[in-house]
C-alpha atoms as a PDB file:
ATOM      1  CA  UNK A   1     -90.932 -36.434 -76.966  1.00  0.00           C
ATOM      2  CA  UNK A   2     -88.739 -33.474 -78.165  1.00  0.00           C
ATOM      3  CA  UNK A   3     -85.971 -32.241 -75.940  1.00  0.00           C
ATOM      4  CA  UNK A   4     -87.326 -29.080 -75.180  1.00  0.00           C
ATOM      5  CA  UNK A   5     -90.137 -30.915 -72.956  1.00  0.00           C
ATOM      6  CA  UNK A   6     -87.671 -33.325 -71.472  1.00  0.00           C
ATOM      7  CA  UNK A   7     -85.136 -30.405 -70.181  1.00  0.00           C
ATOM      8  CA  UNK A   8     -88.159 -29.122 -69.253  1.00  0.00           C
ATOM      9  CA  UNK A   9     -89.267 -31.311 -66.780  1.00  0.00           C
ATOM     10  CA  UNK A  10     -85.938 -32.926 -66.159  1.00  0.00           C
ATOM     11  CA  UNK A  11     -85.301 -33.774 -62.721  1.00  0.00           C
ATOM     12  CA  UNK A  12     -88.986 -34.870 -61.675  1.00  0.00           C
ATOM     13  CA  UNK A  13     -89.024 -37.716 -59.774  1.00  0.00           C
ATOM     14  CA  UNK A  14     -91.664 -40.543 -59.808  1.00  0.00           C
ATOM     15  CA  UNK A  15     -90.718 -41.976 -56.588  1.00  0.00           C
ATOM     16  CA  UNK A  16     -91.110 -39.028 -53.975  1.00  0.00           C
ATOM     17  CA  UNK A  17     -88.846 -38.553 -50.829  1.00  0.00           C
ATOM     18  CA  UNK A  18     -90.815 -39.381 -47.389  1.00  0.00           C
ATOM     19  CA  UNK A  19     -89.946 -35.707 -45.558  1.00  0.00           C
ATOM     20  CA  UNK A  20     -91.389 -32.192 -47.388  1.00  0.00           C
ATOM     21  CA  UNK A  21     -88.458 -29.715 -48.672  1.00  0.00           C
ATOM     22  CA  UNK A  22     -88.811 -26.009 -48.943  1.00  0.00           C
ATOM     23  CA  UNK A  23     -92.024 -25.126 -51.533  1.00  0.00           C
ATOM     24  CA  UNK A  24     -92.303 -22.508 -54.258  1.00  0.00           C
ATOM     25  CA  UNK A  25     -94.672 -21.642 -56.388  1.00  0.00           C
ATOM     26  CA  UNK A  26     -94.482 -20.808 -60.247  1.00  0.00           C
ATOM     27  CA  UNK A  27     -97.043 -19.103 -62.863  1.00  0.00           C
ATOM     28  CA  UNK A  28     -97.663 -21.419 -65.548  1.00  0.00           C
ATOM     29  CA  UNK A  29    -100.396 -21.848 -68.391  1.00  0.00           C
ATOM     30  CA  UNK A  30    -102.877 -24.768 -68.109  1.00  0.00           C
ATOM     31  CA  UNK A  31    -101.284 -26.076 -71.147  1.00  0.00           C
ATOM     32  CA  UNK A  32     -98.206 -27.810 -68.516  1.00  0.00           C
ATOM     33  CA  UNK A  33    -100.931 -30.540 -67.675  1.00  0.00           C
ATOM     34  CA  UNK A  34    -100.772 -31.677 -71.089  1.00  0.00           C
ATOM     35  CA  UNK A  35     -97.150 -31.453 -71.688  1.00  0.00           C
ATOM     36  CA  UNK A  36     -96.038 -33.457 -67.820  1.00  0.00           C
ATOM     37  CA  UNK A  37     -99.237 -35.593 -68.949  1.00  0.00           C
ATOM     38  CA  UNK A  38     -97.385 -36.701 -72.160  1.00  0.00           C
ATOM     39  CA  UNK A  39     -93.511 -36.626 -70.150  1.00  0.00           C
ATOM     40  CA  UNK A  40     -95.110 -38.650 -67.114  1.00  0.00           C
ATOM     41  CA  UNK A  41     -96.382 -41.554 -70.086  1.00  0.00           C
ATOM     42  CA  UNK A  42     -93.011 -41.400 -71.549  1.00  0.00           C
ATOM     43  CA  UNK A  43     -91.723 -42.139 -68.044  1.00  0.00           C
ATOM     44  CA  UNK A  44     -93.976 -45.108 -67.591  1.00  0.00           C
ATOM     45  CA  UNK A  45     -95.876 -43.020 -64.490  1.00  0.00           C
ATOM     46  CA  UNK A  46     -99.243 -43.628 -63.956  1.00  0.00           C
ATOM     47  CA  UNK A  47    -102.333 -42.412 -61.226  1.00  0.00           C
ATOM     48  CA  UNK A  48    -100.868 -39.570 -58.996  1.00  0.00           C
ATOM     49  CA  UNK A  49     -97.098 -39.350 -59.880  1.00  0.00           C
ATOM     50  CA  UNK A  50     -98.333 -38.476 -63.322  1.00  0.00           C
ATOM     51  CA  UNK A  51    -100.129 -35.082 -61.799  1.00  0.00           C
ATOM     52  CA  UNK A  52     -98.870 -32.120 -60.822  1.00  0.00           C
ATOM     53  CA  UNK A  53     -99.617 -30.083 -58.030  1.00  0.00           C
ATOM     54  CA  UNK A  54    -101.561 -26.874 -59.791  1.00  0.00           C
ATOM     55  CA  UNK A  55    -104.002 -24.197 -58.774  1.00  0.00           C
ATOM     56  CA  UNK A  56    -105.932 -22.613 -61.217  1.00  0.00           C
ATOM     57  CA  UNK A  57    -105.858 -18.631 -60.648  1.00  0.00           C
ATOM     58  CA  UNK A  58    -107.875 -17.756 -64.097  1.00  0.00           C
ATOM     59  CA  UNK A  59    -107.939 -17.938 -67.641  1.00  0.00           C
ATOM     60  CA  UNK A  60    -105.281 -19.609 -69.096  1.00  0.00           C
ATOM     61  CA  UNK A  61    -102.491 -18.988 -65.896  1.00  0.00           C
ATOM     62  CA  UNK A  62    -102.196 -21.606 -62.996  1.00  0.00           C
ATOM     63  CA  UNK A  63    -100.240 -22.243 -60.124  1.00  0.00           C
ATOM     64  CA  UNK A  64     -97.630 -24.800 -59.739  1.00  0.00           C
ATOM     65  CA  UNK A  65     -96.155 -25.829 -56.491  1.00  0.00           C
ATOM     66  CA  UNK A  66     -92.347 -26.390 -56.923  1.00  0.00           C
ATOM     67  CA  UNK A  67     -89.633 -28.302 -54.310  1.00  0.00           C
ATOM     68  CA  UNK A  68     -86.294 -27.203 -53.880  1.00  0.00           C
ATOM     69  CA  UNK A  69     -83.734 -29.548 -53.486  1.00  0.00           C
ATOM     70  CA  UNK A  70     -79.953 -30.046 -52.807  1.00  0.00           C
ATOM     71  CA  UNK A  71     -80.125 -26.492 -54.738  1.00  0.00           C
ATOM     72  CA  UNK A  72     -82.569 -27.357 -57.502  1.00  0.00           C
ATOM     73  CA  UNK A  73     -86.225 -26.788 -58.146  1.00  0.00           C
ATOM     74  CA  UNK A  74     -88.435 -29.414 -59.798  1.00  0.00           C
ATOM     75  CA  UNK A  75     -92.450 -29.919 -60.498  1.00  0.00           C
ATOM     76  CA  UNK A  76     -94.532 -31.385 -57.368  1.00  0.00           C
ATOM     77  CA  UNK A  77     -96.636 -34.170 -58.322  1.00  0.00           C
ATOM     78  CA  UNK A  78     -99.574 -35.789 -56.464  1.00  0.00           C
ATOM     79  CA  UNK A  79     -98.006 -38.105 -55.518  1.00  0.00           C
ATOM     80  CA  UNK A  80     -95.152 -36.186 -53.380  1.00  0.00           C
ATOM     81  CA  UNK A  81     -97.996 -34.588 -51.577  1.00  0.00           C
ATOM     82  CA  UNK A  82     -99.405 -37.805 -50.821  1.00  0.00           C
ATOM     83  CA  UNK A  83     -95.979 -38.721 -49.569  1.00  0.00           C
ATOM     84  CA  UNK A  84     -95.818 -35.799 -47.521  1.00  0.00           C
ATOM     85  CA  UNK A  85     -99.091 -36.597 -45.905  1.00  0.00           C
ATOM     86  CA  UNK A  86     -99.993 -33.108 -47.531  1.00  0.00           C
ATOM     87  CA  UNK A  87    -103.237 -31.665 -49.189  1.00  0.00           C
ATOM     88  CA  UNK A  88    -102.598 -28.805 -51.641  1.00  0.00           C
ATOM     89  CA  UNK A  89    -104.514 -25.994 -49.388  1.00  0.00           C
ATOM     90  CA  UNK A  90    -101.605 -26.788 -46.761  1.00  0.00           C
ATOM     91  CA  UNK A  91     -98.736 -27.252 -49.721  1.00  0.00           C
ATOM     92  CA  UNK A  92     -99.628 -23.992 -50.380  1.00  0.00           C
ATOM     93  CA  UNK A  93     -99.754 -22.654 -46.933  1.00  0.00           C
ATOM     94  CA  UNK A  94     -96.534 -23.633 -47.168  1.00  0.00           C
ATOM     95  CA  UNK A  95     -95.271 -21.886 -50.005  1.00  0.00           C
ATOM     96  CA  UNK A  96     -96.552 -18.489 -48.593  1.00  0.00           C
ATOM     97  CA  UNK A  97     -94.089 -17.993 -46.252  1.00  0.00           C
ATOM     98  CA  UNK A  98     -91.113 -18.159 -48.754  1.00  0.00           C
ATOM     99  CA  UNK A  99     -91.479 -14.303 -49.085  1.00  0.00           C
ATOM    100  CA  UNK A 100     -92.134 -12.453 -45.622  1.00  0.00           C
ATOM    101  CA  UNK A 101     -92.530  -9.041 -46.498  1.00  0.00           C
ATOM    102  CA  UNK A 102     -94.025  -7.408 -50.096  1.00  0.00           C
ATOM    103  CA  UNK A 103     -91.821  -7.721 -53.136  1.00  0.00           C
ATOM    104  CA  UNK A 104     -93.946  -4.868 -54.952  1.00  0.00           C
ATOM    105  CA  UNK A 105     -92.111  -1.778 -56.044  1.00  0.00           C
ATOM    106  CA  UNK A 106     -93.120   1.579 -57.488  1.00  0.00           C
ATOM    107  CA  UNK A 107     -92.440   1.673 -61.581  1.00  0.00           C
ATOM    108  CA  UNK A 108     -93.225   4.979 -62.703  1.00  0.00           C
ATOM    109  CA  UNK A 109     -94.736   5.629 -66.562  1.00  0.00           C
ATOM    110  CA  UNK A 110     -93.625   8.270 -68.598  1.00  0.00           C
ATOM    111  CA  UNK A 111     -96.013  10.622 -69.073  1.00  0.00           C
ATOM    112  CA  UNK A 112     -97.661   9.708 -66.034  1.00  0.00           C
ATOM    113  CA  UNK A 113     -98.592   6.763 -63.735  1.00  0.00           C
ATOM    114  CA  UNK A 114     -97.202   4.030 -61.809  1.00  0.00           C
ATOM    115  CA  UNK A 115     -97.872   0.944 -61.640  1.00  0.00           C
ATOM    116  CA  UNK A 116     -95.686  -2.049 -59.526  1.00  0.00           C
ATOM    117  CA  UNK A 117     -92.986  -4.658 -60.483  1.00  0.00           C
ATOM    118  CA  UNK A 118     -92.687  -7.784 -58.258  1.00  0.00           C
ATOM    119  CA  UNK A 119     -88.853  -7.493 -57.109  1.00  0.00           C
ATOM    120  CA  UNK A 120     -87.977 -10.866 -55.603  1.00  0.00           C
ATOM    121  CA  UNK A 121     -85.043 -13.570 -55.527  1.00  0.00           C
ATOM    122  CA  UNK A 122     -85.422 -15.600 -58.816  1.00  0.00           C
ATOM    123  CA  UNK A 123     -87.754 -18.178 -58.714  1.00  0.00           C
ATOM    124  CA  UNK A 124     -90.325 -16.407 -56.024  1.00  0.00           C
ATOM    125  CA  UNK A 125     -91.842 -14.022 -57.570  1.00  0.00           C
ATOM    126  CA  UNK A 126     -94.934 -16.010 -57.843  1.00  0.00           C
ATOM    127  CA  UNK A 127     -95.568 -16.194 -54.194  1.00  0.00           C
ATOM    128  CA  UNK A 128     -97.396 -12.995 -54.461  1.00  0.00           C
ATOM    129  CA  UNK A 129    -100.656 -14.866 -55.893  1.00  0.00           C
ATOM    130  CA  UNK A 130    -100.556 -15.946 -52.382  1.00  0.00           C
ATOM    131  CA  UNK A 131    -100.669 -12.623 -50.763  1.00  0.00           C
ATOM    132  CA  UNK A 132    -103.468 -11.299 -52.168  1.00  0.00           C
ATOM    133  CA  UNK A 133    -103.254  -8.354 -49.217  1.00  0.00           C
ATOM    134  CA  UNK A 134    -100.342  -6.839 -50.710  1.00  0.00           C
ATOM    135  CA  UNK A 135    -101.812  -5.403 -53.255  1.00  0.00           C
ATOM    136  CA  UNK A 136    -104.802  -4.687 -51.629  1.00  0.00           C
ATOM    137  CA  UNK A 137    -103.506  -2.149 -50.025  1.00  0.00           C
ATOM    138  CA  UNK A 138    -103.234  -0.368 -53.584  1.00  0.00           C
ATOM    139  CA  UNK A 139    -106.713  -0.303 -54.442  1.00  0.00           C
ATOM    140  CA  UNK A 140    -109.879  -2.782 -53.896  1.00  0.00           C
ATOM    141  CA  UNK A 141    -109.436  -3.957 -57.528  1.00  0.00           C
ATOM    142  CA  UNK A 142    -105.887  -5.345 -58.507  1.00  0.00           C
ATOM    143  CA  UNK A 143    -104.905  -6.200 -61.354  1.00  0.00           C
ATOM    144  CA  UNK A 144    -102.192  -8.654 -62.094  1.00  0.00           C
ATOM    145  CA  UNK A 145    -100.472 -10.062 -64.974  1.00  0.00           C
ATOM    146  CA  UNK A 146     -97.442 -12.616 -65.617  1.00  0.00           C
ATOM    147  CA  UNK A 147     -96.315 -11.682 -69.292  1.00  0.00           C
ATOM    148  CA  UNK A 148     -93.441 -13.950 -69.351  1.00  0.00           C
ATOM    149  CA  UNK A 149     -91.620 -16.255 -66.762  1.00  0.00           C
ATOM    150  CA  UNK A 150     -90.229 -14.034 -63.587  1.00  0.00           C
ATOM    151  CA  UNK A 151     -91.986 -11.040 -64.665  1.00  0.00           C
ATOM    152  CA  UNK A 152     -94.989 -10.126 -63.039  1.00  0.00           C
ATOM    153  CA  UNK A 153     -96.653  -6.488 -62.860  1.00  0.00           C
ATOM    154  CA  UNK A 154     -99.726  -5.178 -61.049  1.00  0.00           C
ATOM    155  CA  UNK A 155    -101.621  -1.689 -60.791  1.00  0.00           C
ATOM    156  CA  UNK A 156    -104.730  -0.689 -59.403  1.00  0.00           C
ATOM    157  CA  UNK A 157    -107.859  -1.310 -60.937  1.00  0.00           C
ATOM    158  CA  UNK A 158    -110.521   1.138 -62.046  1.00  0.00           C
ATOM    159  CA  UNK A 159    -108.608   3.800 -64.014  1.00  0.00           C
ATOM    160  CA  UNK A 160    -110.286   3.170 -67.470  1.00  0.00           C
ATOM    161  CA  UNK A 161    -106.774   4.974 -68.979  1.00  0.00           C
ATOM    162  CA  UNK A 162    -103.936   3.238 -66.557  1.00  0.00           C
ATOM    163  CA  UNK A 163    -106.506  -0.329 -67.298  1.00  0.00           C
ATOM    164  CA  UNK A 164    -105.617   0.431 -71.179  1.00  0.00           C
ATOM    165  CA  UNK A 165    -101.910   1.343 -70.602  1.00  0.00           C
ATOM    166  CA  UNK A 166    -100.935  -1.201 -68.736  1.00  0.00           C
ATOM    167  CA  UNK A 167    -103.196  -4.037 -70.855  1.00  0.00           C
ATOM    168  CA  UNK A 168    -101.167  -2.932 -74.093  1.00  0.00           C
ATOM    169  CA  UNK A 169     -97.790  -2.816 -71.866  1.00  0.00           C
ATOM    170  CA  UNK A 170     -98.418  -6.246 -70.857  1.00  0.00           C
ATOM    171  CA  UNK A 171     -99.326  -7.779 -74.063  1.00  0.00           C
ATOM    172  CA  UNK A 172     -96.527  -5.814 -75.389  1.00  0.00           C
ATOM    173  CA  UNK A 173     -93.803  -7.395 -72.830  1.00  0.00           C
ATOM    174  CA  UNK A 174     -95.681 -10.850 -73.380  1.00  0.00           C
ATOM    175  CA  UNK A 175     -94.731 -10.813 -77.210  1.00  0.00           C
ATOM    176  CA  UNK A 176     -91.276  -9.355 -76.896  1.00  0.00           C
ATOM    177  CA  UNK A 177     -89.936 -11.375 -73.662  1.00  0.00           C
ATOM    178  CA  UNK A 178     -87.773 -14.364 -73.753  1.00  0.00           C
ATOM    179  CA  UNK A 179     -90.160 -17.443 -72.029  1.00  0.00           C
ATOM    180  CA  UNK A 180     -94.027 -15.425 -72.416  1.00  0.00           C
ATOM    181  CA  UNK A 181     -96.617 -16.747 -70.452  1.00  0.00           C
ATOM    182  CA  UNK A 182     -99.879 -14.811 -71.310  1.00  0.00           C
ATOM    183  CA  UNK A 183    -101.293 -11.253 -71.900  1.00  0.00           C
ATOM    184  CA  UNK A 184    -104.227 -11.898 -69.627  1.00  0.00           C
ATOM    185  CA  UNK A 185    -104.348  -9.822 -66.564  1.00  0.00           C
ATOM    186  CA  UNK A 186    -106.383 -11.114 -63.212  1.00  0.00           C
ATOM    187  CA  UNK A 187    -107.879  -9.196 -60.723  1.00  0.00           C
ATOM    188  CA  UNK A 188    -108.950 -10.584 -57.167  1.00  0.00           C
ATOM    189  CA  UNK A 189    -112.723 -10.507 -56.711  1.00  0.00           C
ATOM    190  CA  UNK A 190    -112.594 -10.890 -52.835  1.00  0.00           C
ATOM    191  CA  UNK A 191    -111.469 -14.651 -52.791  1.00  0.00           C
ATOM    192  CA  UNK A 192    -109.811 -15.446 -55.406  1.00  0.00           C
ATOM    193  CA  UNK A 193    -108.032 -14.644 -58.454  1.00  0.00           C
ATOM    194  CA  UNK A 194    -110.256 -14.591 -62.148  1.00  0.00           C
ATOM    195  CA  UNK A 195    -109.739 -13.403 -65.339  1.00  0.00           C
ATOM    196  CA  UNK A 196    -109.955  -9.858 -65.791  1.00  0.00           C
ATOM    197  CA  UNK A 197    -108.797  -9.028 -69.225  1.00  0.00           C
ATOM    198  CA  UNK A 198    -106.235  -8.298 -72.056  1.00  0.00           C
ATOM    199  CA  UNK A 199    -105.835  -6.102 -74.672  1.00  0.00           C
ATOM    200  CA  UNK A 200    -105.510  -7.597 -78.200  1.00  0.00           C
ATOM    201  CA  UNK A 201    -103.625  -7.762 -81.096  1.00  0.00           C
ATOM    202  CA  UNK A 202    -104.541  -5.270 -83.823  1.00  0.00           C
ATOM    203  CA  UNK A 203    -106.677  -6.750 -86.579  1.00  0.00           C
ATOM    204  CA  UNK A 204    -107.891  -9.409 -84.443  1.00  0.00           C
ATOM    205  CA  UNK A 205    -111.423  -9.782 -82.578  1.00  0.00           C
END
């Protein structure tokens, strides 16, 4: 295992602690299952402390439950939420009430436009996957996108010209940020979170 994945998940424990600490979430792509899969073998962990805690939101982005601990975050497996005596609908409960109010803020475009920044203390700015209602209040049809790790942008849905904008813009900030995630945008279809779209790279299909 290289030593990229093992900072990576340093600090994961296979033997969980008996009383729940505070939960986060993080955006992550579905490609983590394979990388802890391979880090959990190397451990010698087997059966649920060698699975995290994820929710798929849509194509390749899910959503990782996090603990924090004596100041430090690390991955929650299945088997601290068995330890817990936790499913992951109520982990997750949970982790929605780390942010109380909406983190979105106003970004204008130049030229024209807005379109909203999640402005939260490091580490919680996914917690807005959770709060669907915030930016429901900007339009029926979000859209949402996590470019790189602690960014996340949204803007409302149905503007053919602000949809292309801001697809470009995020694939843009994907490429160019330190840590990318993904170019896709979501949107919330009235229950949950599925892919809506991304722009692409010139020259390719």
């Amino acid at each position: 295992m290289n030593s990229l994945l093992l900072s990576f998940f340093l600090g994961v424990a296979p033997q969980p602690v008996s009383s729940s600490p505070v939960l986060v979430v993080s955006v992550e792509t579905r490609d983590i299952h394979q990388s802890f899969g391979e880090y959990a073998r190397n451990q010698g962990w087997n059966g649920p402390a060698s699975k995290l805690a994820c929710k798929v939101l849509g194509g390749e982005l899910t959503l990782c439950l996090k603990a924090e601990e004596h100041g430090k975050r690390r991955y929650v497996t299945q088997a601290d939420l068995q330890a817990w005596g936790l499913d992951q609908a109520q982990a997750l409960s949970m982790a929605e009430t780390v942010l109380s109010t909406s983190p979105w803020v106003v970004v204008e475009i130049e030229g024209g436009g807005h379109y909203f920044q999640a402005k939260a203390p490091p580490g919680h700015q996914a917690t807005v996957f959770l709060h669907p209602e915030w930016l429901l209040a900007f339009g029926e049809s979000p859209r949402i996108a996590a470019p790189a790790r602690g960014v996340l942008v949204a803007w409302p849905g149905g503007d053919e010209e602000l949809d292309k904008i801001m697809a470009v813009g995020v694939l843009k900030m994907s490429e160019g940020l330190p840590e990318s995630l993904s170019p896709m945008a979501l949107t919330w279809n009235g229950e949950t979170w599925v892919a809506w779209g991304q722009a692409k790279v010139k020259g390719t299909e």
